[in-house]
PDB file of N, CA and C in Angstrom:
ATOM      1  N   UNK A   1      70.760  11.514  75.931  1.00  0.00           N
ATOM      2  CA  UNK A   1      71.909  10.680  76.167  1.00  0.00           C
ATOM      3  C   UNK A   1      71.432   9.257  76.413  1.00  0.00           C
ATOM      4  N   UNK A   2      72.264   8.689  75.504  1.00  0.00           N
ATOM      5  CA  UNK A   2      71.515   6.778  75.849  1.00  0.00           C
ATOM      6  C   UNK A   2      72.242   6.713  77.356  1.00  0.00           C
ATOM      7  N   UNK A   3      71.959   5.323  77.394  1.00  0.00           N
ATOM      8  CA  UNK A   3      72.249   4.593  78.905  1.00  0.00           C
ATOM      9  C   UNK A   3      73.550   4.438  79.098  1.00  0.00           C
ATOM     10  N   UNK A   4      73.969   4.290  78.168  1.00  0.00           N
ATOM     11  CA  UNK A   4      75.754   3.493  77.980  1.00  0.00           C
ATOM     12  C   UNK A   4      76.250   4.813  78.158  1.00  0.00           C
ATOM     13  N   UNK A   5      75.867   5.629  77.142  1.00  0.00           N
ATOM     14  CA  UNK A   5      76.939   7.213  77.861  1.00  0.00           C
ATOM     15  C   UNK A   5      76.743   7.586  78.616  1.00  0.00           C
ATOM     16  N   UNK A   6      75.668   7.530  79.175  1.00  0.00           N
ATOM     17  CA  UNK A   6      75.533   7.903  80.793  1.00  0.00           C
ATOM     18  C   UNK A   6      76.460   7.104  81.764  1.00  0.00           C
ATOM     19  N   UNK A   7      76.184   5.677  81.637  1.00  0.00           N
ATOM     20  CA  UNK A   7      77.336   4.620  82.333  1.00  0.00           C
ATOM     21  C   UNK A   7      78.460   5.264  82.150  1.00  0.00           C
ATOM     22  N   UNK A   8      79.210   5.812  80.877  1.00  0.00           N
ATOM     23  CA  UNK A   8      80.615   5.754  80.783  1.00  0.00           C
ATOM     24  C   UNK A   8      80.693   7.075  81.158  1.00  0.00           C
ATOM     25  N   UNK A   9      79.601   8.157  81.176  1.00  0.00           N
ATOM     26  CA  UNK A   9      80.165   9.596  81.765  1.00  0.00           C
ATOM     27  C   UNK A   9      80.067   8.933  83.269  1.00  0.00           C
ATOM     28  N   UNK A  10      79.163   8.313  84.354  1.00  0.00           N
ATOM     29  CA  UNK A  10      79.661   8.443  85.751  1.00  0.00           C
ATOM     30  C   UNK A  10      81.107   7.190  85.843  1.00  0.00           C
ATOM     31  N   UNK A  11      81.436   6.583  84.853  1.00  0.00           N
ATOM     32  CA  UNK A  11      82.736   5.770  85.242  1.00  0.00           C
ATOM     33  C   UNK A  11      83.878   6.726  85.009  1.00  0.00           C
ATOM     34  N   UNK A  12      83.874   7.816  84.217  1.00  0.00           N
ATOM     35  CA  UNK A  12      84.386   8.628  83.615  1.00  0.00           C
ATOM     36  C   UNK A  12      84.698   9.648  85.053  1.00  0.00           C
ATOM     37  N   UNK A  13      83.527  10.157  85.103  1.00  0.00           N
ATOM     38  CA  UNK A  13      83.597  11.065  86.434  1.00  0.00           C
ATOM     39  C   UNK A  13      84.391  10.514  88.020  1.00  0.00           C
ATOM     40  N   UNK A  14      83.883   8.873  87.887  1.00  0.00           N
ATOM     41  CA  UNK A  14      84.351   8.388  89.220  1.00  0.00           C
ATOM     42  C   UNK A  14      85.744   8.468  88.737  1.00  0.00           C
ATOM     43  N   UNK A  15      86.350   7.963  88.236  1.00  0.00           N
ATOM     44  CA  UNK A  15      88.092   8.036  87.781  1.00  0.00           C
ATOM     45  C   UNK A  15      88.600   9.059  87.839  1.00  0.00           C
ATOM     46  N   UNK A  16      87.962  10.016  87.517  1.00  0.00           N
ATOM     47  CA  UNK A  16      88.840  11.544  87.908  1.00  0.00           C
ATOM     48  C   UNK A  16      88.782  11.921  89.602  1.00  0.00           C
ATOM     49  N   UNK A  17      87.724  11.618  89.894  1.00  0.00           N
ATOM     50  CA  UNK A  17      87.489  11.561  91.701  1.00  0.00           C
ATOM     51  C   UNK A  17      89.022  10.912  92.236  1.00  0.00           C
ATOM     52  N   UNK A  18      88.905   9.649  91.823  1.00  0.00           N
ATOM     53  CA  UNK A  18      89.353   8.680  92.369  1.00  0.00           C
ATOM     54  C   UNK A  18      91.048   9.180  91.504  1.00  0.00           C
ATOM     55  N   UNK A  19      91.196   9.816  90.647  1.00  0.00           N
ATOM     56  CA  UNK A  19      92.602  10.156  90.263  1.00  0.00           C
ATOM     57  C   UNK A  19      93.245  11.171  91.210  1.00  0.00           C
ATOM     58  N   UNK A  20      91.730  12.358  91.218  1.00  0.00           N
ATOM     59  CA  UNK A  20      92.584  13.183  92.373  1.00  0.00           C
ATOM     60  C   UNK A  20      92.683  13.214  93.769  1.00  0.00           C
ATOM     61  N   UNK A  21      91.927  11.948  94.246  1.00  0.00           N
ATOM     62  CA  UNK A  21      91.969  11.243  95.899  1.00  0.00           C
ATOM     63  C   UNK A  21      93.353  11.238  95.682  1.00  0.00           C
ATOM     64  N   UNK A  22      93.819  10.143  94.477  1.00  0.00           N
ATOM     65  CA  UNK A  22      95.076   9.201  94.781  1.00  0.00           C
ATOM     66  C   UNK A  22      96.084  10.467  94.518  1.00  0.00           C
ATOM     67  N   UNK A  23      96.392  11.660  93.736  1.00  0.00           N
ATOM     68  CA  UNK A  23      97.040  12.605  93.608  1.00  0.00           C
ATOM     69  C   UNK A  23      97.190  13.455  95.147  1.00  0.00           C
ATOM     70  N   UNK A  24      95.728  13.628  95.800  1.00  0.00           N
ATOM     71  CA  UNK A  24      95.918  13.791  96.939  1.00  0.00           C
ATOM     72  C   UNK A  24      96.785  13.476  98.508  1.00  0.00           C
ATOM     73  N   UNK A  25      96.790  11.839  98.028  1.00  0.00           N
ATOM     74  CA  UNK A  25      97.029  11.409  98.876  1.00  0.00           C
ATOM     75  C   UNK A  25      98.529  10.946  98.953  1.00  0.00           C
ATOM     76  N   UNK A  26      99.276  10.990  97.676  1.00  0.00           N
ATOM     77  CA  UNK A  26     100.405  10.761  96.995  1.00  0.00           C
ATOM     78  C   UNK A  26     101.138  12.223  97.972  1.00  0.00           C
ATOM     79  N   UNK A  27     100.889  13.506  97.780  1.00  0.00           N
ATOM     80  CA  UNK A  27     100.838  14.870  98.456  1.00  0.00           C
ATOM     81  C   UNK A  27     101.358  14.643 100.351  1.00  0.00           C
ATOM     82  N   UNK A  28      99.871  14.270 100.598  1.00  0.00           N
ATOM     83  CA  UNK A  28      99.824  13.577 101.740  1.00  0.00           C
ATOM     84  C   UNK A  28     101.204  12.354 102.506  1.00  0.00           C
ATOM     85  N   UNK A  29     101.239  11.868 101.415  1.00  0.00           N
ATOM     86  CA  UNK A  29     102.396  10.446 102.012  1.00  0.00           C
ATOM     87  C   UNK A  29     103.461  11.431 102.061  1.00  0.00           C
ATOM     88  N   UNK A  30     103.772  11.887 100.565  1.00  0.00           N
ATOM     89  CA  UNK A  30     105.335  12.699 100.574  1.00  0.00           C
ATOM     90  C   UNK A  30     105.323  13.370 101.846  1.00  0.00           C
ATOM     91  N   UNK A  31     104.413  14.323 102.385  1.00  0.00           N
ATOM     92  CA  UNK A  31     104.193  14.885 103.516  1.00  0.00           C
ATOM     93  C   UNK A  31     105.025  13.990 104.484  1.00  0.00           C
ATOM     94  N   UNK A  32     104.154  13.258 105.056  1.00  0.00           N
ATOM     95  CA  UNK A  32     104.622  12.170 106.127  1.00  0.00           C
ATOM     96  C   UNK A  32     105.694  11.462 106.110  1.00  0.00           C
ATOM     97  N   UNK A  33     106.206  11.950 104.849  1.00  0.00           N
ATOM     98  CA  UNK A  33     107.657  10.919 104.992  1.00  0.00           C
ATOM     99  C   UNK A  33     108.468  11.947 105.105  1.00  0.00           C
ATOM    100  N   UNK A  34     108.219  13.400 104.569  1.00  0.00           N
ATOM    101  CA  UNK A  34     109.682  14.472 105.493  1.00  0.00           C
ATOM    102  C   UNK A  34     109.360  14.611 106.287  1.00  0.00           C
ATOM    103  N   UNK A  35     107.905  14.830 107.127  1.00  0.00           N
ATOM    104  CA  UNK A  35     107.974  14.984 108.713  1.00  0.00           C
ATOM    105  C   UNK A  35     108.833  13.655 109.591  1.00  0.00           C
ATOM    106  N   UNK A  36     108.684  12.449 109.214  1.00  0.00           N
ATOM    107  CA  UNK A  36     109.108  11.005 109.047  1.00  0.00           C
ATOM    108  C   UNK A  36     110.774  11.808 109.100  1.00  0.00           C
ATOM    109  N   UNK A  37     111.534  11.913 108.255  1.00  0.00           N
ATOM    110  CA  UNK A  37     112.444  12.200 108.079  1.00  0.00           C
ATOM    111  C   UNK A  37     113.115  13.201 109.480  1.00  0.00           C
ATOM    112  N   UNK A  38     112.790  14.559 109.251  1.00  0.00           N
ATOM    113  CA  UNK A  38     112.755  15.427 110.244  1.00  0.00           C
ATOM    114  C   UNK A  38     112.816  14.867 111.971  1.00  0.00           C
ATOM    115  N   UNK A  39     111.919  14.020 111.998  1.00  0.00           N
ATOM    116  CA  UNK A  39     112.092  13.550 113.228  1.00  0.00           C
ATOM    117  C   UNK A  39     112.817  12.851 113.568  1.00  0.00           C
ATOM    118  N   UNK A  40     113.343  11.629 112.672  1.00  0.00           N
ATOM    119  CA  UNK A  40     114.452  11.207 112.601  1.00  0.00           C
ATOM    120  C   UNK A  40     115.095  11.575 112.981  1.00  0.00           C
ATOM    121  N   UNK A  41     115.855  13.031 112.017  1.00  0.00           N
ATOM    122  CA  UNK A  41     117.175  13.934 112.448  1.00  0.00           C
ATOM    123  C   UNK A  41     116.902  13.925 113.457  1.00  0.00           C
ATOM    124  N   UNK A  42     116.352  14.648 114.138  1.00  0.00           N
ATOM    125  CA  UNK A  42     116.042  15.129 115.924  1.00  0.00           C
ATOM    126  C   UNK A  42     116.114  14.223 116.667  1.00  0.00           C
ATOM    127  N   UNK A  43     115.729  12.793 116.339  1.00  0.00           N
ATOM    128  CA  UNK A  43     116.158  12.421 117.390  1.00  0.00           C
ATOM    129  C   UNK A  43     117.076  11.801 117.463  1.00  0.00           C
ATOM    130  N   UNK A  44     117.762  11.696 115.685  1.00  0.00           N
ATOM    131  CA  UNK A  44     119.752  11.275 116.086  1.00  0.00           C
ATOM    132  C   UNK A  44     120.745  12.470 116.802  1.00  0.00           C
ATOM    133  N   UNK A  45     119.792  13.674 116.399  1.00  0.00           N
ATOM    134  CA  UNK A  45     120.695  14.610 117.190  1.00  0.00           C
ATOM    135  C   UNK A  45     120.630  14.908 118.983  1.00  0.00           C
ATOM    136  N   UNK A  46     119.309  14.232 119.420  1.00  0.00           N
ATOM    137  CA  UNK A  46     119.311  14.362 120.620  1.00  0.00           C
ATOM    138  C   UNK A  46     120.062  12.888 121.017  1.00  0.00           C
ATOM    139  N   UNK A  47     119.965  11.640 120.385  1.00  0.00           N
ATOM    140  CA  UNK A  47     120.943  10.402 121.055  1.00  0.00           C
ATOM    141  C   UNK A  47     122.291  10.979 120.716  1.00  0.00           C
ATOM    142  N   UNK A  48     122.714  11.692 120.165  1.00  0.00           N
ATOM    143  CA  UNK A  48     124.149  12.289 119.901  1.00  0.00           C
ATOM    144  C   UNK A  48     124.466  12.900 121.312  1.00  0.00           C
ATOM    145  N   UNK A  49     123.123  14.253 121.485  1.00  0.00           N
ATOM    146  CA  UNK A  49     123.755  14.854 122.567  1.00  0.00           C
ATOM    147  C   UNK A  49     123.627  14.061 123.806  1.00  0.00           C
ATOM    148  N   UNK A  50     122.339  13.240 123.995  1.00  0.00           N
ATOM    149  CA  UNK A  50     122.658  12.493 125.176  1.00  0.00           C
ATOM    150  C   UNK A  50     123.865  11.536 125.599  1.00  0.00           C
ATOM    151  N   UNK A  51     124.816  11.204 124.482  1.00  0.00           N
ATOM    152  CA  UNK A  51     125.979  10.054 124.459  1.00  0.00           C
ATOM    153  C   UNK A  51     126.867  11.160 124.782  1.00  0.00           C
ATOM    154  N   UNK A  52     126.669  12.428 124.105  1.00  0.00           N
ATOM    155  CA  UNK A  52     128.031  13.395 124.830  1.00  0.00           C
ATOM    156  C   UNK A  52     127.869  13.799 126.006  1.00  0.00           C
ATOM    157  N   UNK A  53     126.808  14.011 126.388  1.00  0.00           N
ATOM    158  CA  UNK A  53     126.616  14.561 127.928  1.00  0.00           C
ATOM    159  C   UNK A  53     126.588  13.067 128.982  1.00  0.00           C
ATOM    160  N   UNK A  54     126.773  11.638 128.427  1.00  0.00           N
ATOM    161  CA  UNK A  54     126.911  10.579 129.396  1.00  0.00           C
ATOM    162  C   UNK A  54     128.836  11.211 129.648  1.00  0.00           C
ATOM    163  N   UNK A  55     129.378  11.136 128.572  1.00  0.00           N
ATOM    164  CA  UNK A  55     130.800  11.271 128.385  1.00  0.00           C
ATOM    165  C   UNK A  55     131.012  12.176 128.948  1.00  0.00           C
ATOM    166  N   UNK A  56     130.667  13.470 129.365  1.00  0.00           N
ATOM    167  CA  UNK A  56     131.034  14.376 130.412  1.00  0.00           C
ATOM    168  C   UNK A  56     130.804  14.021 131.162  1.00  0.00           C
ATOM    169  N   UNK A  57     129.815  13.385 131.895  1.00  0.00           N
ATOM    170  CA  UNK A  57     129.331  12.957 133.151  1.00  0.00           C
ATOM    171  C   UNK A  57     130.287  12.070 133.719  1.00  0.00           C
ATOM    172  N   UNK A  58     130.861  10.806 132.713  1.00  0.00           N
ATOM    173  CA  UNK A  58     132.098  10.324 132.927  1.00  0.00           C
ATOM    174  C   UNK A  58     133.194  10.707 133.530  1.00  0.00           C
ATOM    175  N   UNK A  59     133.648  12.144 132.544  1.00  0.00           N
ATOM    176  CA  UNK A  59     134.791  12.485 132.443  1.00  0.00           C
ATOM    177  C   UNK A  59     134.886  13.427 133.538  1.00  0.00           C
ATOM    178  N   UNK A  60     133.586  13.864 134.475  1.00  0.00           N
ATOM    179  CA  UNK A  60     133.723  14.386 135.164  1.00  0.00           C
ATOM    180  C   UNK A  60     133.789  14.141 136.814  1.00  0.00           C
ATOM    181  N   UNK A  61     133.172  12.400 136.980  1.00  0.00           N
ATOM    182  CA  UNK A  61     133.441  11.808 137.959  1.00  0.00           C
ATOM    183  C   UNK A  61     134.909  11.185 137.404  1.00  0.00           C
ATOM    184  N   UNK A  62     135.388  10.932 136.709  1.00  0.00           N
ATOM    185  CA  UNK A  62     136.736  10.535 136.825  1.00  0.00           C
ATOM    186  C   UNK A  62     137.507  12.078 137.307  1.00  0.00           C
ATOM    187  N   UNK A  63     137.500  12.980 136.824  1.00  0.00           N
ATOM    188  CA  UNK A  63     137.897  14.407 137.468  1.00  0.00           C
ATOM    189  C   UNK A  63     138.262  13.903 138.926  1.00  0.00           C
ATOM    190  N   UNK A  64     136.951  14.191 139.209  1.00  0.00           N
ATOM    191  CA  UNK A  64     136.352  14.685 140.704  1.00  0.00           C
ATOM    192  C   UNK A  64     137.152  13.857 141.072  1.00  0.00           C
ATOM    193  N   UNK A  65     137.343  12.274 140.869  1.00  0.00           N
ATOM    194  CA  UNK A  65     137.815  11.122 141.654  1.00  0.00           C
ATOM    195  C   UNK A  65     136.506  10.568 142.526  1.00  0.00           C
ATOM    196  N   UNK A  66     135.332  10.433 141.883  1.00  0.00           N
ATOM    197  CA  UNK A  66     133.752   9.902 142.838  1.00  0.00           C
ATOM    198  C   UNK A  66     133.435   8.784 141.986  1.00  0.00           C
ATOM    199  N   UNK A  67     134.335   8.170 140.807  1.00  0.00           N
ATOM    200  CA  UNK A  67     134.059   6.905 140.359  1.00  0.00           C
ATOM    201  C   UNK A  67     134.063   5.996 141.413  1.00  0.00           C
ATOM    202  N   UNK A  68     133.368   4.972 141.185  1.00  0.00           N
ATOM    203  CA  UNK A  68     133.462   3.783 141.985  1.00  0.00           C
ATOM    204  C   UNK A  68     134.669   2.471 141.504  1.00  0.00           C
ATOM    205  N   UNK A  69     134.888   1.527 141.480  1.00  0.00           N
ATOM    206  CA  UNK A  69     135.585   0.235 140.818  1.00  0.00           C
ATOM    207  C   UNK A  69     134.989  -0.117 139.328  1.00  0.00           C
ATOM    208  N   UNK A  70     133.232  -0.038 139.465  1.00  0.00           N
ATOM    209  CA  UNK A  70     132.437  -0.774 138.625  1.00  0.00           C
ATOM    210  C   UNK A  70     132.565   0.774 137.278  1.00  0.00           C
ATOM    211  N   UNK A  71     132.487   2.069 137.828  1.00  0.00           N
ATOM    212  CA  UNK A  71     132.550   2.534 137.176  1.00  0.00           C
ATOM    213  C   UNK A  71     133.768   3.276 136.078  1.00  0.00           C
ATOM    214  N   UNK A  72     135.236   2.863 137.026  1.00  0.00           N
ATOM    215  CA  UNK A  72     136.052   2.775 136.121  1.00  0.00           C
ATOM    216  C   UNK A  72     136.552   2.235 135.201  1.00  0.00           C
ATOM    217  N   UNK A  73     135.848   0.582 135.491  1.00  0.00           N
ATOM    218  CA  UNK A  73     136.094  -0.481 134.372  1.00  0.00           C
ATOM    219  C   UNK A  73     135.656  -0.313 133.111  1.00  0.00           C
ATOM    220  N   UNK A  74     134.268   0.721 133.884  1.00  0.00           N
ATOM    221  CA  UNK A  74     133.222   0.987 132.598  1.00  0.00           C
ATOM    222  C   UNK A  74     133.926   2.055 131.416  1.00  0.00           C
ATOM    223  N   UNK A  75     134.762   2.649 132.400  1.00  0.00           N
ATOM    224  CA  UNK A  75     134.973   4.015 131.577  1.00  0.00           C
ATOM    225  C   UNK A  75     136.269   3.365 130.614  1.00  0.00           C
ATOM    226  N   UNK A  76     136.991   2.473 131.460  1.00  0.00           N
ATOM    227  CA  UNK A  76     138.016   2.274 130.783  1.00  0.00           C
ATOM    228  C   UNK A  76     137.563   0.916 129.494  1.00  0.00           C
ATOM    229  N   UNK A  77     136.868   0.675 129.661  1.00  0.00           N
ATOM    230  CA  UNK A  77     135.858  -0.223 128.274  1.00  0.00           C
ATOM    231  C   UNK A  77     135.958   0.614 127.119  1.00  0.00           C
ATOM    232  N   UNK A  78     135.008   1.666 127.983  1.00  0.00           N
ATOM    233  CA  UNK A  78     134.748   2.485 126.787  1.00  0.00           C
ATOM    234  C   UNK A  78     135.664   3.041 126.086  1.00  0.00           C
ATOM    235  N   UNK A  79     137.183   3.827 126.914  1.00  0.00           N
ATOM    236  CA  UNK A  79     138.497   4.298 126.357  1.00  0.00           C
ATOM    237  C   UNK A  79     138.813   3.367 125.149  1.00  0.00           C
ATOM    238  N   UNK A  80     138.926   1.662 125.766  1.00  0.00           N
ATOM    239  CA  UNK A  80     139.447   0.673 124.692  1.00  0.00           C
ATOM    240  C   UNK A  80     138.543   0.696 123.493  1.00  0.00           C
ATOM    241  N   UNK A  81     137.512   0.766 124.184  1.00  0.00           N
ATOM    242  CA  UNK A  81     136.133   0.709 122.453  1.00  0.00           C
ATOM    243  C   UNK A  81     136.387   1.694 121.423  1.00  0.00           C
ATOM    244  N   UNK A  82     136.932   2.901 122.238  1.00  0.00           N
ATOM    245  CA  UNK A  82     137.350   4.355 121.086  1.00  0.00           C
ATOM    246  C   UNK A  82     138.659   4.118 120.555  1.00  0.00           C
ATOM    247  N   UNK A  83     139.653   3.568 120.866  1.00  0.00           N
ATOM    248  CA  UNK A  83     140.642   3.369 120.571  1.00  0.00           C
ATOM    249  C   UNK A  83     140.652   2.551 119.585  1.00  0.00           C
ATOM    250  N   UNK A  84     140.686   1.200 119.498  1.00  0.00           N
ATOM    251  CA  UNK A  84     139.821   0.234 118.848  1.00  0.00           C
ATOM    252  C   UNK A  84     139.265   0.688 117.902  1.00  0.00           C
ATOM    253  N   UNK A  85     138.218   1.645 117.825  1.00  0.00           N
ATOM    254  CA  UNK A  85     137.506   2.044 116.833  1.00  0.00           C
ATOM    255  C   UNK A  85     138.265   3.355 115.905  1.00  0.00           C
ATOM    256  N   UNK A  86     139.254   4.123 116.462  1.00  0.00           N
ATOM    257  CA  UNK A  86     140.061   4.895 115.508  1.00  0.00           C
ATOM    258  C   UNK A  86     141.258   4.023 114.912  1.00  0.00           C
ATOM    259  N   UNK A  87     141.956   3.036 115.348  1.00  0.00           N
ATOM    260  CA  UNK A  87     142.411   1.867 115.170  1.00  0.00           C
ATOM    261  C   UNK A  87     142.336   1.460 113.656  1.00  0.00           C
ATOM    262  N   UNK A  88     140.988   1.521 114.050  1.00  0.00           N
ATOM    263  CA  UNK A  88     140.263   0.325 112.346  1.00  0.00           C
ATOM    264  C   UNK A  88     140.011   1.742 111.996  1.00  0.00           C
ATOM    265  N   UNK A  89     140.036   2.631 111.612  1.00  0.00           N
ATOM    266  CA  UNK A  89     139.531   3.769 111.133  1.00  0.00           C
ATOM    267  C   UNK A  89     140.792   4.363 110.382  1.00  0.00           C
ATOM    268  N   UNK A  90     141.781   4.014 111.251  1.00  0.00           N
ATOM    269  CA  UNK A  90     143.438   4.254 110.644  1.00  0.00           C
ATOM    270  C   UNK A  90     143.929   3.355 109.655  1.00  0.00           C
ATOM    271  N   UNK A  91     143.513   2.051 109.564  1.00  0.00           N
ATOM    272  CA  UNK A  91     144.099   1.045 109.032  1.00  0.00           C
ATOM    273  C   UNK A  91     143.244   1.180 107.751  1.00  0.00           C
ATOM    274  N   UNK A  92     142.030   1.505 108.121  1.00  0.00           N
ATOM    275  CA  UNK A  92     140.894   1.681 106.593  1.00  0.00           C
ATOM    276  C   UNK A  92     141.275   3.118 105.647  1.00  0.00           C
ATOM    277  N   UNK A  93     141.858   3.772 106.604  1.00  0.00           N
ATOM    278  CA  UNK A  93     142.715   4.958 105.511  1.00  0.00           C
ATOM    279  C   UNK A  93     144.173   4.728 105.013  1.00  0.00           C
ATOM    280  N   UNK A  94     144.605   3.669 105.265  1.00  0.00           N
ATOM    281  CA  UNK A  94     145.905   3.500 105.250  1.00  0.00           C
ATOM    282  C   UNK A  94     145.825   2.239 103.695  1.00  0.00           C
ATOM    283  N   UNK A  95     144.386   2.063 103.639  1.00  0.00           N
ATOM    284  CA  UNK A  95     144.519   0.764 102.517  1.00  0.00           C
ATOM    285  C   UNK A  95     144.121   1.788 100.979  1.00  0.00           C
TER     286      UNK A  95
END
């Protein structure tokens, strides 16, 4: 084998290395982006449940009657913010 085919068999050889690193690693990313994903979900589903369990916690010192002043204003914010927000939610089904 001359010199030159020797050159072009190890450039030859490195490119297939280096094709199935990058095939590898292509494997690898997709990987990390549904675990990426996955965790995501989990943790919109745990800020979900933590916003529902503030809202019981709410709804349950307003119950009891152990709100304070500061905390009824709060609650009643929030009443107007939901309202408000089915509001525009009505008017956007209505167009």
């Amino acid at each position: 084998m001359s010199q030159t085919e020797q050159h072009i068999k190890r450039i030859h050889d490195k490119l297939q290395q280096l094709l199935k690193e990058h095939a590898a690693l292509q494997k690898e990313n997709q990987k990390l982006r549904e675990e990426l994903n996955s965790v995501e979900e989990k943790m919109e589903a745990g800020q979900a449940t933590v916003g529902s369990l503030q809202q019981q916690i709410s709804i349950l010192k307003l119950s009891g009657g152990e709100m304070n002043d500061a905390d009824k204003k709060e609650f009643e914010k929030r009443i107007n913010a939901y309202i408000k927000e089915i509001d525009r939610c009505i008017a956007l089904l209505g167009k």
